[in-house]
C-alpha atoms as a PDB file:
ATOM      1  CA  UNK A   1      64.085 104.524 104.055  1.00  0.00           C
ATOM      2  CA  UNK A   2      66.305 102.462 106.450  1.00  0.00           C
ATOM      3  CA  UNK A   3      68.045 100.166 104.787  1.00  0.00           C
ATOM      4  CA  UNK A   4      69.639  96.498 106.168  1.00  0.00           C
ATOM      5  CA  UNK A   5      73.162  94.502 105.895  1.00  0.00           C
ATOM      6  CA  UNK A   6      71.859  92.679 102.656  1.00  0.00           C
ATOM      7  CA  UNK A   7      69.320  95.676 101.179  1.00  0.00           C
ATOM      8  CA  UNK A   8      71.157  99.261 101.706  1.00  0.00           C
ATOM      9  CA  UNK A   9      69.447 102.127 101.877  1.00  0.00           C
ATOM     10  CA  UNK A  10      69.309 103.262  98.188  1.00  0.00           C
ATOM     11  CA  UNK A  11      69.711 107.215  97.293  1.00  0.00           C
ATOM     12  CA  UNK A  12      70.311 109.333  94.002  1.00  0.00           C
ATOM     13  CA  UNK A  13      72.103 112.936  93.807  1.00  0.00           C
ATOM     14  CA  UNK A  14      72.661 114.466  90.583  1.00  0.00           C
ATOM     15  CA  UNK A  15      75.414 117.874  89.690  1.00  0.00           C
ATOM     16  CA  UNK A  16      76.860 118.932  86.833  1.00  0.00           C
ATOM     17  CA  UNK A  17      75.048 116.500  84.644  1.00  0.00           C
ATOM     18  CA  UNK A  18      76.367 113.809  86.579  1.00  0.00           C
ATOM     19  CA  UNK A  19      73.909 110.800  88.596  1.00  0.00           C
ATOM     20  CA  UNK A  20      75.384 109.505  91.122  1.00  0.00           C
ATOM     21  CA  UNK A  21      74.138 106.549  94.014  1.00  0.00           C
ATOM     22  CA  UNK A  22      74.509 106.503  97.254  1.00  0.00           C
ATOM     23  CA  UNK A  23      73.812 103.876  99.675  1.00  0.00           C
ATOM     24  CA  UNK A  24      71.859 106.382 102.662  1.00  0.00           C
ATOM     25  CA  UNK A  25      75.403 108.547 102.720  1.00  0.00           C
ATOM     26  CA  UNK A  26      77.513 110.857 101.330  1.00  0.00           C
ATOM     27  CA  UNK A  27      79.976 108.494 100.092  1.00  0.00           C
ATOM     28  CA  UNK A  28      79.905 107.760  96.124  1.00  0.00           C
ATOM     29  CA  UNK A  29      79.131 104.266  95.300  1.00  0.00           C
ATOM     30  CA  UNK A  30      78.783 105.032  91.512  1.00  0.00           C
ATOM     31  CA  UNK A  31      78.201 107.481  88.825  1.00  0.00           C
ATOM     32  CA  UNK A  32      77.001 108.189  85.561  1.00  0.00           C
ATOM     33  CA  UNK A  33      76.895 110.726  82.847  1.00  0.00           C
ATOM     34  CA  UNK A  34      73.738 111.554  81.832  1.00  0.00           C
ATOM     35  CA  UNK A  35      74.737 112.107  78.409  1.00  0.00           C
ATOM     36  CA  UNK A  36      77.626 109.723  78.110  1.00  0.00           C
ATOM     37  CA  UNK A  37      76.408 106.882  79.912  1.00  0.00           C
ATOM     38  CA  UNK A  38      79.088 104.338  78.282  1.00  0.00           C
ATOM     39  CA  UNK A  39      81.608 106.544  79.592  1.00  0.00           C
ATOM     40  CA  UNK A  40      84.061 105.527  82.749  1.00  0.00           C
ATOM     41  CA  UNK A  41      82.873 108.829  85.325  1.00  0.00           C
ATOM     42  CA  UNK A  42      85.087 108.100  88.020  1.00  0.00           C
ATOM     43  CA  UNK A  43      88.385 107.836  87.870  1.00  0.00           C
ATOM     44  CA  UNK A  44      89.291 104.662  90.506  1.00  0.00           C
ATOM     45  CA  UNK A  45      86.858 102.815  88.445  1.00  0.00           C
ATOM     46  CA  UNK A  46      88.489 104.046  85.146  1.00  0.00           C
ATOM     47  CA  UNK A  47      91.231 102.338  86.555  1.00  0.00           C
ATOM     48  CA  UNK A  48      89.893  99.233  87.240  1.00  0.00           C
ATOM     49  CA  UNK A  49      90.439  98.685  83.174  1.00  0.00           C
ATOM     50  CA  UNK A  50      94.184  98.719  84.138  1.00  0.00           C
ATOM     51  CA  UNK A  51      94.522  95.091  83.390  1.00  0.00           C
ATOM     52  CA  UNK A  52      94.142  95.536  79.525  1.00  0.00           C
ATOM     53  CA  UNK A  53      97.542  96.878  79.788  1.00  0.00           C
ATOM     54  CA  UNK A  54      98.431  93.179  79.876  1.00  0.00           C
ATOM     55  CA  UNK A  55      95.921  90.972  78.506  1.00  0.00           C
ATOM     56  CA  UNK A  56      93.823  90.299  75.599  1.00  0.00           C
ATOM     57  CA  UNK A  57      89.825  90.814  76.552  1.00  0.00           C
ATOM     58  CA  UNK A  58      89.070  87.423  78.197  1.00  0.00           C
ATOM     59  CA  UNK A  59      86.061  84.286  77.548  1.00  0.00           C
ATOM     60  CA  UNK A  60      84.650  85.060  80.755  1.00  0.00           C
ATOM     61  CA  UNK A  61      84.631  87.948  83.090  1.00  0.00           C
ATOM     62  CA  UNK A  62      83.539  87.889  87.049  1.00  0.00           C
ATOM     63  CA  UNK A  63      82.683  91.993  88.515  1.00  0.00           C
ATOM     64  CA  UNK A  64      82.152  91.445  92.380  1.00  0.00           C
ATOM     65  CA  UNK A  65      79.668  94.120  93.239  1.00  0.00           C
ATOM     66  CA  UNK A  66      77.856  96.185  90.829  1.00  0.00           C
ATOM     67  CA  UNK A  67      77.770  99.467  92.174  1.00  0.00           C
ATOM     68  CA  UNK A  68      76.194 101.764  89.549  1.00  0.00           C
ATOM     69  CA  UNK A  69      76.820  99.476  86.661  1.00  0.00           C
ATOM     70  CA  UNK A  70      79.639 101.729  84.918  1.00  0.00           C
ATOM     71  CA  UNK A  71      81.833  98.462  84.575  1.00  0.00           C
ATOM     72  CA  UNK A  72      79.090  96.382  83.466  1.00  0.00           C
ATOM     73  CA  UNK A  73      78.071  98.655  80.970  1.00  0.00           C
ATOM     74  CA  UNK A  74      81.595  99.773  79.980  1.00  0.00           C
ATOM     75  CA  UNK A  75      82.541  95.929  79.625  1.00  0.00           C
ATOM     76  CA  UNK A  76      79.179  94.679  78.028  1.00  0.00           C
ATOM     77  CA  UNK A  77      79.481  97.339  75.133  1.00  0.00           C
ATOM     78  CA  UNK A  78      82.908  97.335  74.183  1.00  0.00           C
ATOM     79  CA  UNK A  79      84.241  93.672  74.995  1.00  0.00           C
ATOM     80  CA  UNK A  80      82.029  91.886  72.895  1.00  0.00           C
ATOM     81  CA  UNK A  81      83.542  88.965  72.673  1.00  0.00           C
ATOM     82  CA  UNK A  82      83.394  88.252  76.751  1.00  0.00           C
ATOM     83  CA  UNK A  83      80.981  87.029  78.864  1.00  0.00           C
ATOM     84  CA  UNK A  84      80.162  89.389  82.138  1.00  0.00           C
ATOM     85  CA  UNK A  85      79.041  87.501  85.264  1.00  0.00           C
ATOM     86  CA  UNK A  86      78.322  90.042  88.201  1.00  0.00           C
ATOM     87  CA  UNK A  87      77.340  89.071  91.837  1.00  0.00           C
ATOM     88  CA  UNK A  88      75.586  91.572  93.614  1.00  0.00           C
ATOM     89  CA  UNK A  89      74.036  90.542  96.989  1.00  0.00           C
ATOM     90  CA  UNK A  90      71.179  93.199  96.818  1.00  0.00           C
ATOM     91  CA  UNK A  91      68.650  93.429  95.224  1.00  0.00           C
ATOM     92  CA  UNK A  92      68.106  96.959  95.272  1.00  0.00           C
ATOM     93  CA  UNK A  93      71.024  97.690  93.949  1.00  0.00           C
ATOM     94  CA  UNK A  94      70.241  95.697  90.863  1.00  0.00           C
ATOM     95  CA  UNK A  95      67.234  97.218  90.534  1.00  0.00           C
ATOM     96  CA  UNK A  96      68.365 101.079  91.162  1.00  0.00           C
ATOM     97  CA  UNK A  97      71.211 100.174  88.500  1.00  0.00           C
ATOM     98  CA  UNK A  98      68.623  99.154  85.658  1.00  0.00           C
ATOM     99  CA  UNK A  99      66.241 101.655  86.891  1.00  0.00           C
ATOM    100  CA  UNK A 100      68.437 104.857  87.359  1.00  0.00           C
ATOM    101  CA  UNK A 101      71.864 104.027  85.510  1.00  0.00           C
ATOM    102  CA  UNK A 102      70.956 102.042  82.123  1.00  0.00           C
ATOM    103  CA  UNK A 103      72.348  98.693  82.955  1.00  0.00           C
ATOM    104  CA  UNK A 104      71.377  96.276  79.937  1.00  0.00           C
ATOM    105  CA  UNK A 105      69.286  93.582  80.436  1.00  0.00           C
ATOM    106  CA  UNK A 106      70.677  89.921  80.703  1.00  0.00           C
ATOM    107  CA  UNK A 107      71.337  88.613  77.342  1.00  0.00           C
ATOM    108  CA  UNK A 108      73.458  85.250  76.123  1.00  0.00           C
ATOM    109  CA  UNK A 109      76.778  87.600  77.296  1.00  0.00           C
ATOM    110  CA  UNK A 110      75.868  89.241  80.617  1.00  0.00           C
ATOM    111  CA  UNK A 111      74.037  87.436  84.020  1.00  0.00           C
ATOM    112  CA  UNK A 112      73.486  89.597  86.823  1.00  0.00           C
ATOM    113  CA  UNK A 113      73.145  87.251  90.092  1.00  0.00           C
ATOM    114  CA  UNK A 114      71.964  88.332  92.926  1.00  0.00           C
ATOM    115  CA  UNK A 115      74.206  86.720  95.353  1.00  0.00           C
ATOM    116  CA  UNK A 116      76.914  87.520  98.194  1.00  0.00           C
ATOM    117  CA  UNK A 117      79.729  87.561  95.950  1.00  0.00           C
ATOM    118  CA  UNK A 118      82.274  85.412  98.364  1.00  0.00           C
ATOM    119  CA  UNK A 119      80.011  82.720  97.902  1.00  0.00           C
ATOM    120  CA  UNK A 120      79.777  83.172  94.232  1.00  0.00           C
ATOM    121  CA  UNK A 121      83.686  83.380  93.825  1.00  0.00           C
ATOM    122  CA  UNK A 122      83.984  80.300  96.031  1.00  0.00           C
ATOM    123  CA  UNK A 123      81.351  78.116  93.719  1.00  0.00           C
ATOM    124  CA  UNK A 124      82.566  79.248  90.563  1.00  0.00           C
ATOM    125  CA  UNK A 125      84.810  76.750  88.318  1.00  0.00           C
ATOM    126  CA  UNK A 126      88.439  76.621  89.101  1.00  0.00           C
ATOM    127  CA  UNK A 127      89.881  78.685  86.495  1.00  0.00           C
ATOM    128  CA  UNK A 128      86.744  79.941  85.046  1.00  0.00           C
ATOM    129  CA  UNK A 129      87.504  83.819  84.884  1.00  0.00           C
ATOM    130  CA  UNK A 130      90.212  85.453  82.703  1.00  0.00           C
ATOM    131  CA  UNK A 131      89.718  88.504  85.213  1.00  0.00           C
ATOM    132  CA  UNK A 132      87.849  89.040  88.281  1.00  0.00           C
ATOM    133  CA  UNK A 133      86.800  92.699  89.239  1.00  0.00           C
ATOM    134  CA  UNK A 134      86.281  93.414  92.547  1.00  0.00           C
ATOM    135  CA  UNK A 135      84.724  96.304  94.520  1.00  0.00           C
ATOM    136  CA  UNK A 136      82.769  95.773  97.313  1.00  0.00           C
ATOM    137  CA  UNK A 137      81.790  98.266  99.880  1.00  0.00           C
ATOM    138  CA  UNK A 138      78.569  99.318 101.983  1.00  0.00           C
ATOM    139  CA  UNK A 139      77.400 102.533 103.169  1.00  0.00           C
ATOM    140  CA  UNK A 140      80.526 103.107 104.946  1.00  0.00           C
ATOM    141  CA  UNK A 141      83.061 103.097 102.009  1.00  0.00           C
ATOM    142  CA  UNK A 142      85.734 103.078 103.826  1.00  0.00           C
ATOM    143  CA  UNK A 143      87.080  99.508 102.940  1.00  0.00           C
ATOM    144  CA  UNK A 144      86.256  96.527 101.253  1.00  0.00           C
ATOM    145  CA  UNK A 145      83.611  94.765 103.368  1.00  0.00           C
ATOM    146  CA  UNK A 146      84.814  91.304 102.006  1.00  0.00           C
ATOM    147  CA  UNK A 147      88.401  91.204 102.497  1.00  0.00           C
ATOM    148  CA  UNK A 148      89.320  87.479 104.118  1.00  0.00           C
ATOM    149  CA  UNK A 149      92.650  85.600 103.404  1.00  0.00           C
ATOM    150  CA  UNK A 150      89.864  83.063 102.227  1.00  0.00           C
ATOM    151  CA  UNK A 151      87.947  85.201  99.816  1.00  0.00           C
ATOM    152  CA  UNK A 152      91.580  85.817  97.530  1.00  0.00           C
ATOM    153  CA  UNK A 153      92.769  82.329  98.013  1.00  0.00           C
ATOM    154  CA  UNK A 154      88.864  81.302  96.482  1.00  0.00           C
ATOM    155  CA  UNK A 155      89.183  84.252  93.597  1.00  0.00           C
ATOM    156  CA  UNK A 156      92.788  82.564  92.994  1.00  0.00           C
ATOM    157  CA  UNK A 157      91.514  79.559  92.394  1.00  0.00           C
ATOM    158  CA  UNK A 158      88.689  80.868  89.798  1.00  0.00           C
ATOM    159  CA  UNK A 159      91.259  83.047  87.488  1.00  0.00           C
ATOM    160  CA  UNK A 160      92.501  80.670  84.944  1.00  0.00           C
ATOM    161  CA  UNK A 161      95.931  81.011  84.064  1.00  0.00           C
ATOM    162  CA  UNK A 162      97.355  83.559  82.962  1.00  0.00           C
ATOM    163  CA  UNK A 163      94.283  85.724  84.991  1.00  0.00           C
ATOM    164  CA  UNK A 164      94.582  88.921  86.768  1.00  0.00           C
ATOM    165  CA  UNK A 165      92.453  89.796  89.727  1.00  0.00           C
ATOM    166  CA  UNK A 166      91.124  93.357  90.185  1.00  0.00           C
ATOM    167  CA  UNK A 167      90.636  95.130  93.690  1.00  0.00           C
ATOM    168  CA  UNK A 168      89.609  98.752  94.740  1.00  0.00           C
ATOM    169  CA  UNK A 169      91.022  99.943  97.888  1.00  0.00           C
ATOM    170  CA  UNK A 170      91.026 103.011  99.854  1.00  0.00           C
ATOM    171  CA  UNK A 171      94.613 103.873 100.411  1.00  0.00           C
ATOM    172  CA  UNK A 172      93.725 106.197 103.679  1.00  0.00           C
ATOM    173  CA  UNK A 173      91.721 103.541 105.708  1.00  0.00           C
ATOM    174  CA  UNK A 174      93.311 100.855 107.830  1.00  0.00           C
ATOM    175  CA  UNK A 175      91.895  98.277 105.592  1.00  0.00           C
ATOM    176  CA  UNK A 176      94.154  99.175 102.716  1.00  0.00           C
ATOM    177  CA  UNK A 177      97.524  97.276 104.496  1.00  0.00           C
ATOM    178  CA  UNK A 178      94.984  94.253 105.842  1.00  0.00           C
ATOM    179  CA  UNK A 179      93.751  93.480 102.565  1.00  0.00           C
ATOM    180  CA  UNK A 180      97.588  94.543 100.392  1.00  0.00           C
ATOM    181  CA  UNK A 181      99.016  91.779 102.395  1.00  0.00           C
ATOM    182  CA  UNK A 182      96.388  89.108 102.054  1.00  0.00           C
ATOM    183  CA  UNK A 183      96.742  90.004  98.347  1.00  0.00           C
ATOM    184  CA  UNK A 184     100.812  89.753  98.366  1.00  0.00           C
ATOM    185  CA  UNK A 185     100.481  86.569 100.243  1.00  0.00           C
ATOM    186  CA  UNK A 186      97.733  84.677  97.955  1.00  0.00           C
ATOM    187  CA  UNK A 187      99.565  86.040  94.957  1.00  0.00           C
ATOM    188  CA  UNK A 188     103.444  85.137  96.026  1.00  0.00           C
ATOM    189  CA  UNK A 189     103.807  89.115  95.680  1.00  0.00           C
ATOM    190  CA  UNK A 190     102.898  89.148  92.084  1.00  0.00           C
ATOM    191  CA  UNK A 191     100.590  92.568  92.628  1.00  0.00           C
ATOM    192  CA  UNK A 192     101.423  95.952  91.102  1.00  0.00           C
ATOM    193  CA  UNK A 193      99.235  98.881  91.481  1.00  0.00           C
ATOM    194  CA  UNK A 194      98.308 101.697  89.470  1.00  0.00           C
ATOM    195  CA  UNK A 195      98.663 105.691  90.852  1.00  0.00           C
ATOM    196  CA  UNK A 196      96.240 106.432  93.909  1.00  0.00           C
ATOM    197  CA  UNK A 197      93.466 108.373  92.731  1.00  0.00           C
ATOM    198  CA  UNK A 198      92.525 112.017  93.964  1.00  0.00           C
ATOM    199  CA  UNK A 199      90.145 110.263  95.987  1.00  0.00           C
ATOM    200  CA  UNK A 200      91.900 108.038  97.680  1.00  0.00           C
ATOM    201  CA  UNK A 201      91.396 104.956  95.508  1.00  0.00           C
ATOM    202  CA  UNK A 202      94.256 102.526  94.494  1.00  0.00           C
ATOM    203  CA  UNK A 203      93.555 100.021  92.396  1.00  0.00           C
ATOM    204  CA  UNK A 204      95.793  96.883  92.566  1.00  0.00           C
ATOM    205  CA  UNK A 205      96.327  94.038  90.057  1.00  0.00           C
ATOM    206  CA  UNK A 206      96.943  90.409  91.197  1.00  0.00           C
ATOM    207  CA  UNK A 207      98.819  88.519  88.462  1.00  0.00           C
ATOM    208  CA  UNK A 208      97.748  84.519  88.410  1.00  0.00           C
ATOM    209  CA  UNK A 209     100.182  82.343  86.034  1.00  0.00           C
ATOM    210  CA  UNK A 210     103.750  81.869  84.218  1.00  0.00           C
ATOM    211  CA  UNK A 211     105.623  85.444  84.997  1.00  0.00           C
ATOM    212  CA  UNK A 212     105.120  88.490  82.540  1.00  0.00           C
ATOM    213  CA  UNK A 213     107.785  90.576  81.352  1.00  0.00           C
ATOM    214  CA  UNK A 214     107.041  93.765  79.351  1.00  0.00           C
ATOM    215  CA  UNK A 215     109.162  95.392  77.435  1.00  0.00           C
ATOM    216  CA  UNK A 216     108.664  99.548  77.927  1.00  0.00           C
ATOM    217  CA  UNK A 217     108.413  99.404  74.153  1.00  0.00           C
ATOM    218  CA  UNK A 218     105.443  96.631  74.287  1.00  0.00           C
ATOM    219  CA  UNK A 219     103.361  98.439  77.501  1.00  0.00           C
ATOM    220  CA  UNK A 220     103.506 102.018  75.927  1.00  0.00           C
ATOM    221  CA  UNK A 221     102.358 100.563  72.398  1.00  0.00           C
ATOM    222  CA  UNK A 222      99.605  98.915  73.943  1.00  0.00           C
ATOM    223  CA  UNK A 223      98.707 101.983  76.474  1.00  0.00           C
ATOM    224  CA  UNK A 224      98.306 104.082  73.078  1.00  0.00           C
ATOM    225  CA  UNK A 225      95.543 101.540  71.915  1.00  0.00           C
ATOM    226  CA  UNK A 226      93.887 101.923  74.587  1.00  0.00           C
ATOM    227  CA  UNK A 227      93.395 105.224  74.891  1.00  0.00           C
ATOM    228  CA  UNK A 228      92.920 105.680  71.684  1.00  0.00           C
ATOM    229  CA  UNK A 229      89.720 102.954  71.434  1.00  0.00           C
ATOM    230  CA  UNK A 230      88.640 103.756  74.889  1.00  0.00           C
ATOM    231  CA  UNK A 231      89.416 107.168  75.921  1.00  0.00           C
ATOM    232  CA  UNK A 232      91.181 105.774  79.262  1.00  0.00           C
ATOM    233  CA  UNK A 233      94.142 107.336  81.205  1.00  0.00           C
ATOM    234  CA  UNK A 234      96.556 104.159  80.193  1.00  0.00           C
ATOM    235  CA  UNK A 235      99.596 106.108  78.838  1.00  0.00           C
ATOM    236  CA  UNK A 236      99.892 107.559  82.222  1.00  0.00           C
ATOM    237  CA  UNK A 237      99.823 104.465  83.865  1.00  0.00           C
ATOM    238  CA  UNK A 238     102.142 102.263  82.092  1.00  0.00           C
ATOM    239  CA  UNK A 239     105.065 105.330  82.790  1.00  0.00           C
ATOM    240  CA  UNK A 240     104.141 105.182  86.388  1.00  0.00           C
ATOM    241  CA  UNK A 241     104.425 101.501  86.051  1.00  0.00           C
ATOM    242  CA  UNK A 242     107.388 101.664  84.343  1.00  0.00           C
ATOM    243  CA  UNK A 243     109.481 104.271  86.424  1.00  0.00           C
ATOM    244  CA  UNK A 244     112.581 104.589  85.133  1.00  0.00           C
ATOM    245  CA  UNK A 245     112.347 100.727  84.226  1.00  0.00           C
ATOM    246  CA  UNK A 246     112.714  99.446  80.868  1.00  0.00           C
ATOM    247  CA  UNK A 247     111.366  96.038  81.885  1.00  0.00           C
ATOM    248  CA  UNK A 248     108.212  95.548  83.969  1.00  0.00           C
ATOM    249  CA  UNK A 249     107.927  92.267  85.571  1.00  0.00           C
ATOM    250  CA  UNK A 250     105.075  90.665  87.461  1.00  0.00           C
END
């Protein structure tokens, strides 16, 4: 079924025990497995957890398209005490994810809005989200379809402080420097990323607040609770972070 700019054609494939959605194309735009659906599939949006390597869970929590839901799910279970806002402009996305991928119902800590998710950003509260999450692409997938200097001055000015903005980019499309420099600029160059996926992915963190410095010592102690509560890849991104550094500063 043709699909349209707000309503994208929805499709399913499934390998390996493995569901994944498509928007009318081969590209990915999420994935779950069947028999670990809490689990992180894909490894850009394993990733997208990166901030924990420097902040606490937050109140509130803002994920800018929904995709397949892994976040939503992944967040909703685990971080109990936050509240999970997600704007997804279409509506058959929402309803493919709670059909086909097991995203939980709204309750008093998740809302699922179905709205363009620049214009939720820009209406939210100044310094209403702890972290914002964002990964937003079409049937294309080759870049983030919301990308303006405007859109990361408005999710600045909705990460309280300290906050840390999340964005998945595709490091081999001519997007990737566009959008890395609108980030650098909004965020005075306070933006580390984490290793570029097999796929392409690279997943860059936007730091809003008084400057962090991490002690080696600090990052790899907190890595090791990470992956040791969530099964994540953290170790091996706080010693790519870390380089031969001692002190990580963003």
């Amino acid at each position: 079924m043709p699909g349209t700019d707000l309503e994208p054609p929805i499709t399913l494939s499934e390998f390996d025990g493995v569901r994944y959605l498509h928007f009318g194309s081969e590209w990915v735009q999420g994935a779950m497995r069947l028999a670990r659906p809490l689990e992180l599939e894909l490894e850009y949006v394993r990733q997208m957890m990166g901030w924990m390597l420097f902040m606490h869970p937050p109140v509130a929590l803002a994920q800018l398209g929904l995709g397949a839901g892994a976040l939503t799910r992944f967040c909703h279970h685990y971080l109990t005490t936050s509240n999970l806002y997600v704007a997804e402009r279409s509506g058959s996305v929402i309803r493919a994810s709670r059909q086909w991928f097991r995203l939980p119902p709204d309750d008093l800590r998740l809302r699922v809005i179905q709205q363009d998710a620049h214009a939720f950003i820009r209406e939210a509260k100044a310094g209403c989200f702890g972290v914002i999450q964002s990964d937003l692409y079409d049937q294309e997938a080759r870049g983030p379809v919301i990308d303006s200097r405007a859109f990361y001055r408005d999710c600045h000015a909705a990460l309280a402080s300290p906050g840390i903005l999340v964005v998945n980019l595709f490091g081999e499309h001519a997007s990737y420097a566009r959008n890395s420099d609108r980030i650098r600029q909004v965020f005075d160059g306070r933006v580390i990323e984490l290793p570029s996926t097999q796929a392409g992915n690279v997943v860059m963190l936007a730091f809003k607040g008084p400057e962090l410095s991490v002690s080696s010592r600090v990052l790899l102690e907190r890595a090791r609770v990470i992956a040791r509560a969530y099964g994540l890849e953290s170790i091996e991104w706080a010693r790519t972070l870390l380089g031969e550094q001692q002190l990580l500063v963003v």
